[in-house]
Protein backbone atom coordinates (compact mmCIF):
# COMPACT_ATOMS: atom_id res chain seq x y z
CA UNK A 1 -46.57 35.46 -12.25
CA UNK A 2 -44.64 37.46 -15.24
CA UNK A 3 -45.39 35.02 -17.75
CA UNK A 4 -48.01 31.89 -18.27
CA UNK A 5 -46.16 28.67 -18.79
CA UNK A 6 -45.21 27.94 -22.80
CA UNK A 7 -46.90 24.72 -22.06
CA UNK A 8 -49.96 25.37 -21.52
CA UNK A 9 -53.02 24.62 -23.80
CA UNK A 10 -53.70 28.56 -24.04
CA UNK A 11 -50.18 29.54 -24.90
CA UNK A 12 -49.43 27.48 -27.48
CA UNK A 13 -52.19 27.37 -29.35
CA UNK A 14 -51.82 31.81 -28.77
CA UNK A 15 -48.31 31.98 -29.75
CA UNK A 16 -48.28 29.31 -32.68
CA UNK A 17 -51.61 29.12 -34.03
CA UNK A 18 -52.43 32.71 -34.80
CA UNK A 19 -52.57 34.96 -37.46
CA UNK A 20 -50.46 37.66 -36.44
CA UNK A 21 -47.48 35.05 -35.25
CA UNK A 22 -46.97 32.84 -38.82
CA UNK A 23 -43.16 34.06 -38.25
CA UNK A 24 -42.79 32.36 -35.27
CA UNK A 25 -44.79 29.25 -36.26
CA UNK A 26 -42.87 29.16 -39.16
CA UNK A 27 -39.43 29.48 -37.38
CA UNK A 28 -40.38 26.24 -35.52
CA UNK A 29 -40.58 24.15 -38.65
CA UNK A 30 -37.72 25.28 -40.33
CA UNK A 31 -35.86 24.90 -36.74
CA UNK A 32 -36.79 21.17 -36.57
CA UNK A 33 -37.65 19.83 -40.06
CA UNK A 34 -34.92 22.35 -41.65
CA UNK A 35 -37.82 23.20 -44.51
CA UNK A 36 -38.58 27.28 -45.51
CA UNK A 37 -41.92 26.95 -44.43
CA UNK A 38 -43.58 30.10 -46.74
CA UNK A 39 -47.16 30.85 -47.36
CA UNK A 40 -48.66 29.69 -43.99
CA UNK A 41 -52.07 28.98 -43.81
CA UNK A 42 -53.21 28.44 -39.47
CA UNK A 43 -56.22 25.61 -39.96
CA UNK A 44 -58.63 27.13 -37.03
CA UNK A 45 -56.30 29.94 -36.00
CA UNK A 46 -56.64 31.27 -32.63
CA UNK A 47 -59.70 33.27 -31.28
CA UNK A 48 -59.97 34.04 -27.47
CA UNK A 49 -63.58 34.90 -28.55
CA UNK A 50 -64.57 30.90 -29.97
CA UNK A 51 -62.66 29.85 -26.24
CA UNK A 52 -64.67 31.97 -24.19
CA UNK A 53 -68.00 30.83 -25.99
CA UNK A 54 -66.82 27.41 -25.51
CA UNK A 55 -66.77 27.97 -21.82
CA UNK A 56 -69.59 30.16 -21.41
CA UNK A 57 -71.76 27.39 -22.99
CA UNK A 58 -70.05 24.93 -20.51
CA UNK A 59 -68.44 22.78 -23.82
CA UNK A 60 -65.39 22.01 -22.16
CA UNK A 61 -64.53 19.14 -24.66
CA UNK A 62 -64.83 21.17 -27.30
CA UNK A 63 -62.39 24.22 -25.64
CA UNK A 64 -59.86 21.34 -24.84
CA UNK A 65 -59.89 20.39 -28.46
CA UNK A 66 -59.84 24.19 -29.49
CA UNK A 67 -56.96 24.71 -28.03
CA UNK A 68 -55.22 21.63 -28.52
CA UNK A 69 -55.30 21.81 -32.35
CA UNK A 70 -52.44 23.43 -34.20
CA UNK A 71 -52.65 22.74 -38.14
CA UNK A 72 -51.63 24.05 -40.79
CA UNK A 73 -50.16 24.07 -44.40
CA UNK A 74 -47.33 25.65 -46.00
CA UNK A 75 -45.95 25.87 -49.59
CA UNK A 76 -44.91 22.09 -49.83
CA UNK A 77 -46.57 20.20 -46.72
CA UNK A 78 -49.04 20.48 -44.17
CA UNK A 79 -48.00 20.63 -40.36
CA UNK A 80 -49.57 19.36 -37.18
CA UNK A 81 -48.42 20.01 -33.54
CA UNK A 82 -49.27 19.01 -30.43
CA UNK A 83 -47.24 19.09 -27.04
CA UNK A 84 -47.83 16.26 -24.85
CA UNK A 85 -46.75 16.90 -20.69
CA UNK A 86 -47.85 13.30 -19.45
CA UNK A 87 -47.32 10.13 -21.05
CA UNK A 88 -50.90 8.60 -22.25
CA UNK A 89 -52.14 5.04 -22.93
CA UNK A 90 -51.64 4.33 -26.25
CA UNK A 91 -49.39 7.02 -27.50
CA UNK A 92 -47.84 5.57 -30.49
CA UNK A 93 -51.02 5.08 -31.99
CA UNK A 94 -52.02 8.33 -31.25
CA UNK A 95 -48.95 10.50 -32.85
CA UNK A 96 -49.83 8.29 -36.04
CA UNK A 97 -53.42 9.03 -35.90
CA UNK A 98 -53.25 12.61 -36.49
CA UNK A 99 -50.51 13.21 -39.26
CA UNK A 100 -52.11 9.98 -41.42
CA UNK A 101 -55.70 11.30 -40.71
CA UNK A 102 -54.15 14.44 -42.18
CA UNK A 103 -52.44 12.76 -45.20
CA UNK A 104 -55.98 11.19 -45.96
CA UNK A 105 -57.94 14.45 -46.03
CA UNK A 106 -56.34 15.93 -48.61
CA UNK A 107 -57.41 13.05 -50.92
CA UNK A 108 -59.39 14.07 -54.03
CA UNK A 109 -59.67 17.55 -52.81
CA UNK A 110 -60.78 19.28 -56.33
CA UNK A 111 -58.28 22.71 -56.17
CA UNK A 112 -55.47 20.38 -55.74
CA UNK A 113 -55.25 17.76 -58.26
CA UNK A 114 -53.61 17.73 -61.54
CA UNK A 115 -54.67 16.44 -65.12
CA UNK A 116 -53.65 13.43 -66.47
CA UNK A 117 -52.92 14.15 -70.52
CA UNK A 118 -56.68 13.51 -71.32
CA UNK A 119 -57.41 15.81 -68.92
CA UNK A 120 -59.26 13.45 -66.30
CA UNK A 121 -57.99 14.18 -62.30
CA UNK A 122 -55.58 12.52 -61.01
CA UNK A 123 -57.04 11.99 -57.58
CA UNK A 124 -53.88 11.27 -55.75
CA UNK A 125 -51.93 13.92 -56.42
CA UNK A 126 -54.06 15.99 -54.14
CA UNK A 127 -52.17 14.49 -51.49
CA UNK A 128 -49.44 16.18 -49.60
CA UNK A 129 -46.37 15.56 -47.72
CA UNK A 130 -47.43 16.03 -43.97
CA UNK A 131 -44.49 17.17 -40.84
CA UNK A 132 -45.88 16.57 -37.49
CA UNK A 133 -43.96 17.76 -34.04
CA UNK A 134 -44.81 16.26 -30.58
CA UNK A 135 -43.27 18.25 -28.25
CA UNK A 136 -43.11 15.70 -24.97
CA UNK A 137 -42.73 16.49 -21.18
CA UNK A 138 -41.36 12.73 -20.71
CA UNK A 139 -38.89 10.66 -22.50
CA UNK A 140 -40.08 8.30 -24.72
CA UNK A 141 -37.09 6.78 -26.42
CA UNK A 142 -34.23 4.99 -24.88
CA UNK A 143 -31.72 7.76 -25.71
CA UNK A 144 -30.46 10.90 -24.75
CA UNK A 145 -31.16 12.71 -27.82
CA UNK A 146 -33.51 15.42 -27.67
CA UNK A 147 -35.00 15.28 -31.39
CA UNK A 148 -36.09 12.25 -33.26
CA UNK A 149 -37.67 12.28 -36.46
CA UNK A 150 -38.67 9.50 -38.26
CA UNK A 151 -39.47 8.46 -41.42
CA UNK A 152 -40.62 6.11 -44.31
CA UNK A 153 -37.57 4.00 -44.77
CA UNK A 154 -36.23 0.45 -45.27
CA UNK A 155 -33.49 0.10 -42.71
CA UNK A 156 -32.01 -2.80 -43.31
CA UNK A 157 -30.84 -1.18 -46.84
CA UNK A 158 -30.81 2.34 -45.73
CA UNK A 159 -33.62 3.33 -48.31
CA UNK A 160 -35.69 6.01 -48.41
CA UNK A 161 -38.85 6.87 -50.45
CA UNK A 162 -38.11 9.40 -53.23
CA UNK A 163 -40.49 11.91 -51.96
CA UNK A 164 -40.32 12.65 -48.21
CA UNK A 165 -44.64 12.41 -47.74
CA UNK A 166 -44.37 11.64 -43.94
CA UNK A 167 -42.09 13.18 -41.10
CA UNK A 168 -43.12 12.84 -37.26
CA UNK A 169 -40.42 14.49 -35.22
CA UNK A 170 -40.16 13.95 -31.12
CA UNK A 171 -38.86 16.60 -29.18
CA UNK A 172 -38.42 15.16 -25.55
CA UNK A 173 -37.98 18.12 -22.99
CA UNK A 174 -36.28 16.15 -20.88
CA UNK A 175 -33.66 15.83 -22.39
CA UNK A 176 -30.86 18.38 -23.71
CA UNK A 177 -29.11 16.78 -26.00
CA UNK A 178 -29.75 19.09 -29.24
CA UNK A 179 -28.88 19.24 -32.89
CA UNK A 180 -28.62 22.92 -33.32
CA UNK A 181 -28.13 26.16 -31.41
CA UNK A 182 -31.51 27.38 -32.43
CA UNK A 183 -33.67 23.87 -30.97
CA UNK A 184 -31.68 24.87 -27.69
CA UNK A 185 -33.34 27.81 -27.97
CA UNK A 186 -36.84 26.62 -28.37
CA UNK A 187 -36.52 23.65 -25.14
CA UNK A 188 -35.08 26.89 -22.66
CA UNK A 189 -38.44 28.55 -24.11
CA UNK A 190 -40.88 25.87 -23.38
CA UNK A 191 -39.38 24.96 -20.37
CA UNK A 192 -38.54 28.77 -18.88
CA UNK A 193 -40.90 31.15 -21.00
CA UNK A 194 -37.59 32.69 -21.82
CA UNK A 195 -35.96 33.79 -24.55
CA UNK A 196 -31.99 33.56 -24.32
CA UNK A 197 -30.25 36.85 -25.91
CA UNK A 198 -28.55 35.16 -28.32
CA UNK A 199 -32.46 33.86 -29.60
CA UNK A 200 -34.09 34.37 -33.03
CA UNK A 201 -36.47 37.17 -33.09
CA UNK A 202 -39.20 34.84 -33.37
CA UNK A 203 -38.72 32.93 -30.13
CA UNK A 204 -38.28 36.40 -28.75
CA UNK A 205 -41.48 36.99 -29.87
CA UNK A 206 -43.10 34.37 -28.52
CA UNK A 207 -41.80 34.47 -24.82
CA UNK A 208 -43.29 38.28 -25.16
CA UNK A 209 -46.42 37.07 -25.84
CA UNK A 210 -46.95 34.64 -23.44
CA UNK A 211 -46.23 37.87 -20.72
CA UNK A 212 -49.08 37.75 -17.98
CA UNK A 213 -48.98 42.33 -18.90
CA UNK A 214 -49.38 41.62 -22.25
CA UNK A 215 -52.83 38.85 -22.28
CA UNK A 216 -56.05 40.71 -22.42
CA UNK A 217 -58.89 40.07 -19.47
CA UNK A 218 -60.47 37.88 -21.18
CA UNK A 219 -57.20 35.42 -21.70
CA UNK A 220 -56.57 35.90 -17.97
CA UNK A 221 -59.94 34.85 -17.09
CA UNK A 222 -59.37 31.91 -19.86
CA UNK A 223 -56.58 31.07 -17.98
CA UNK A 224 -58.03 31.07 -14.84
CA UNK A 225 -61.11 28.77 -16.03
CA UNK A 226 -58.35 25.93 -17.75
CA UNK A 227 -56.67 26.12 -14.33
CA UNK A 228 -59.74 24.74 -12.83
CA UNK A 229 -60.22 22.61 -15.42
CA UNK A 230 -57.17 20.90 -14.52
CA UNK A 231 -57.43 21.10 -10.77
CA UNK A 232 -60.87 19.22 -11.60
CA UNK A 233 -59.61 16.56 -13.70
CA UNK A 234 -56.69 16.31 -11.19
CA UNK A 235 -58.79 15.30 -8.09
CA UNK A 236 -60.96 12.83 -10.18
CA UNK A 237 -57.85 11.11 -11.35
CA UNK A 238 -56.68 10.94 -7.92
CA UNK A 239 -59.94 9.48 -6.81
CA UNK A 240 -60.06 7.03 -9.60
CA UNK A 241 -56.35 5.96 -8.58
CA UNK A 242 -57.44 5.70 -4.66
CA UNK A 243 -61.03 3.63 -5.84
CA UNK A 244 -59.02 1.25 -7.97
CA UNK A 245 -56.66 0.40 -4.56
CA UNK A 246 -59.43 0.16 -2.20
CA UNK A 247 -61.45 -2.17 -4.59
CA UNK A 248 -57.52 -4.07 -4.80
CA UNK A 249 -57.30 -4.33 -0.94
CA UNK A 250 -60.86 -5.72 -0.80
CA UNK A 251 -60.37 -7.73 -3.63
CA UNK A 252 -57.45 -9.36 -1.32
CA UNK A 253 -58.84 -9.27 1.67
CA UNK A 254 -61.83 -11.33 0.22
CA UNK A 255 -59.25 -14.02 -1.66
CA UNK A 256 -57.65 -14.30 2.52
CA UNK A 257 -61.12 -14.73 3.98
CA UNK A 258 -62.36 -17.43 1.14
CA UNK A 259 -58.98 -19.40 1.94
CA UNK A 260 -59.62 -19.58 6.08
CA UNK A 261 -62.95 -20.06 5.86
CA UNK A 262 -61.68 -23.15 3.68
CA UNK A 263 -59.35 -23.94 6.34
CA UNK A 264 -62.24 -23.98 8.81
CA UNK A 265 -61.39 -20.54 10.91
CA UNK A 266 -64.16 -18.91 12.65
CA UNK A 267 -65.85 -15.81 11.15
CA UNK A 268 -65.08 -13.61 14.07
CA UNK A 269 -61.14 -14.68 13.40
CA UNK A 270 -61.50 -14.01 9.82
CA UNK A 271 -62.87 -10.75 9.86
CA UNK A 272 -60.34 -9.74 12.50
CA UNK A 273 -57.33 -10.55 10.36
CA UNK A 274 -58.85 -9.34 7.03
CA UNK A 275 -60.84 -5.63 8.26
CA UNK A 276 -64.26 -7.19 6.41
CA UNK A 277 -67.09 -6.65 8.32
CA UNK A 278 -68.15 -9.94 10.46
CA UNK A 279 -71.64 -10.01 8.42
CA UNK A 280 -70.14 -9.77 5.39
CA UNK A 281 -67.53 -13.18 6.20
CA UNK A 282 -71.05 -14.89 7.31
CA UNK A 283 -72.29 -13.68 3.90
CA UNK A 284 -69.19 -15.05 2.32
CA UNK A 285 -69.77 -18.50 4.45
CA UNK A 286 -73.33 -18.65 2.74
C-alpha cells in the first residue's frame, strides 16, 4: 500500500483540515466556488493526538465525528466539507442541515456585528455567506455533469439574490464531466491518490501526504483501528439486511399457512409447503 485512499475519514480530514495544509484547502475552494479564499481559519483542525484519545477511551462516535468535520472560514464566507461514499437516507436534508446550521451560528456573534448610526448592533450582520462541498461516491443528479452548485434563485425569472449568502456545490465522482482542467485534477486525486504532472502544487501536496512512508505510527495504527471500524459496521449491516429477509420470508410463509389453513389443509401439509415448524401451524390453528 503506497498511499491511503483520499477518501478516507483520516485523509481528508489530514490533508484539508490542518494547519500546515491551508494552501491546499484553500486551492479546493477557489477550484470549485472560483472565490480567493485568504485568511483561513480550520474550525477543529486536525490532531492525530484528540483521534487517538478518542479511541483509546473507546468514543468511537465521537472519532467518527472528529474526523468527519471540515469547517472553516475565510475572508468573505465560511466553508463546510464533507465527502459522502454511499448514498444515505435522507440526504437532501442532510447537505442542508449543515451549511444552514452554519449560517445560524454566526447570528449575533458580538466581534462581528456592525453599528447602526446610534450605535446599537445590528445583530444580523454577523451573519455570513456560507460555501459547502459534498464530494459524492454516487450520482445523485440525473446528469452527467460532474459539479453542481446551487443557489438562492428564482428560476422562473432567472433572479438571483444580490448577495451570494448560500452556495452548496455537488461533486459526483462518478462522473467526469468537468468544468475546468484543475476540478479534473482534484476527481483523478480522490479517486487515484494521484497527482497528474500537469497538477497545482497543492494537489501535489496533498497526494504526498496521504503517502503510507510519510504517516507517523500513530496515523498507521489510526488507520488500522477505522479499518475495523468499518469491517464492524460492515458485518452488522449485513446482518441487519439478512434479519430483515428472514423476518420477510416468515412473514410470507405465515400469510401462505393462514390462507390453507382457511382452505381447510391439514397442518402436516401446511408446514410441508411453507418450512414452519408443524407446532407452530397448530399454534397458528389455535
Amino acid at each position: 500500500m503506497s498511499r491511503i485512499s483520499p477518501l478516507s475519514d483520516l485523509a481528508v480530514k489530514k490533508v484539508l483540515a490542518s494547519e500546515e495544509n491551508k494552501d491546499i484547502l484553500a486551492g479546493l475552494i477557489e477550484d470549485f466556488f472560483d472565490v480567493k479564499a485568504e485568511g483561513i481559519v480550520i474550525e477543529k483542525p486536525y490532531s492525530i493526538a484528540i483521534c487517538k484519545e478518542f479511541a483509546d477511551s473507546g468514543e468511537l462516535t465521537k472519532l467518527r465525528e472528529t474526523l468527519k468535520d471540515i469547517a472553516a472560514s475565510f475572508n468573505i464566507a465560511d466553508f463546510v466539507s464533507e465527502i459522502q461514499i454511499r448514498k444515505t437516507n435522507f440526504f437532501d436534508e442532510r447537505f442542508l442541515y449543515y451549511p444552514l446550521e452554519r449560517y445560524c451560528r454566526n447570528y449575533s456573534k458580538a466581534e462581528a456585528m456592525k453599528l447602526d448610526a446610534g450605535g446599537k448592533p445590528i445583530r444580523f450582520s454577523s451573519l455570513r455567506p456560507v460555501y459547502a462541498l459534498n464530494i459524492l461516491g454516487f450520482s445523485h443528479f440525473n446528469d452527467d455533469e460532474a459539479l453542481r452548485i446551487l443557489e438562492l434563485c428564482d428560476q422562473k425569472r432567472n433572479k438571483r439574490l444580490e448577495k451570494e449568502l448560500l452556495r452548496i456545490g455537488f461533486f459526483e465522482l462518478t462522473k467526469d464531466t468537468v468544468e475546468t482542467a484543475n476540478q479534473g485534477h482534484w476527481r483523478n486525486y480522490f479517486l487515484t491518490g494521484e497527482a497528474h504532472p500537469d497538477a497545482p502544487d497543492y494537489i501535489h501536496k496533498a497526494s504526498q501526504k496521504i503517502r503510507y512512508i510519510n504517516l507517523t505510527e500513530e496515523e498507521r495504527d489510526m488507520i488500522s483501528t477505522m479499518e475495523r471500524l468499518e469491517a464492524n459496521d460492515q458485518v452488522e449491516r449485513e446482518y441487519m439486511i439478512d434479519a430483515a429477509m428472514a423476518e420477510g420470508e416468515k412473514s410470507k410463509a405465515m400469510k401462505i399457512a393462514t390462507a390453507m389453513l382457511g382452505d381447510g389443509e391439514p397442518p402436516e401439509k401446511i408446514a410441508r409447503y411453507t418450512d414452519l415448524s408443524l407446532e407452530f401451524i397448530k399454534t397458528l390453528m389455535q
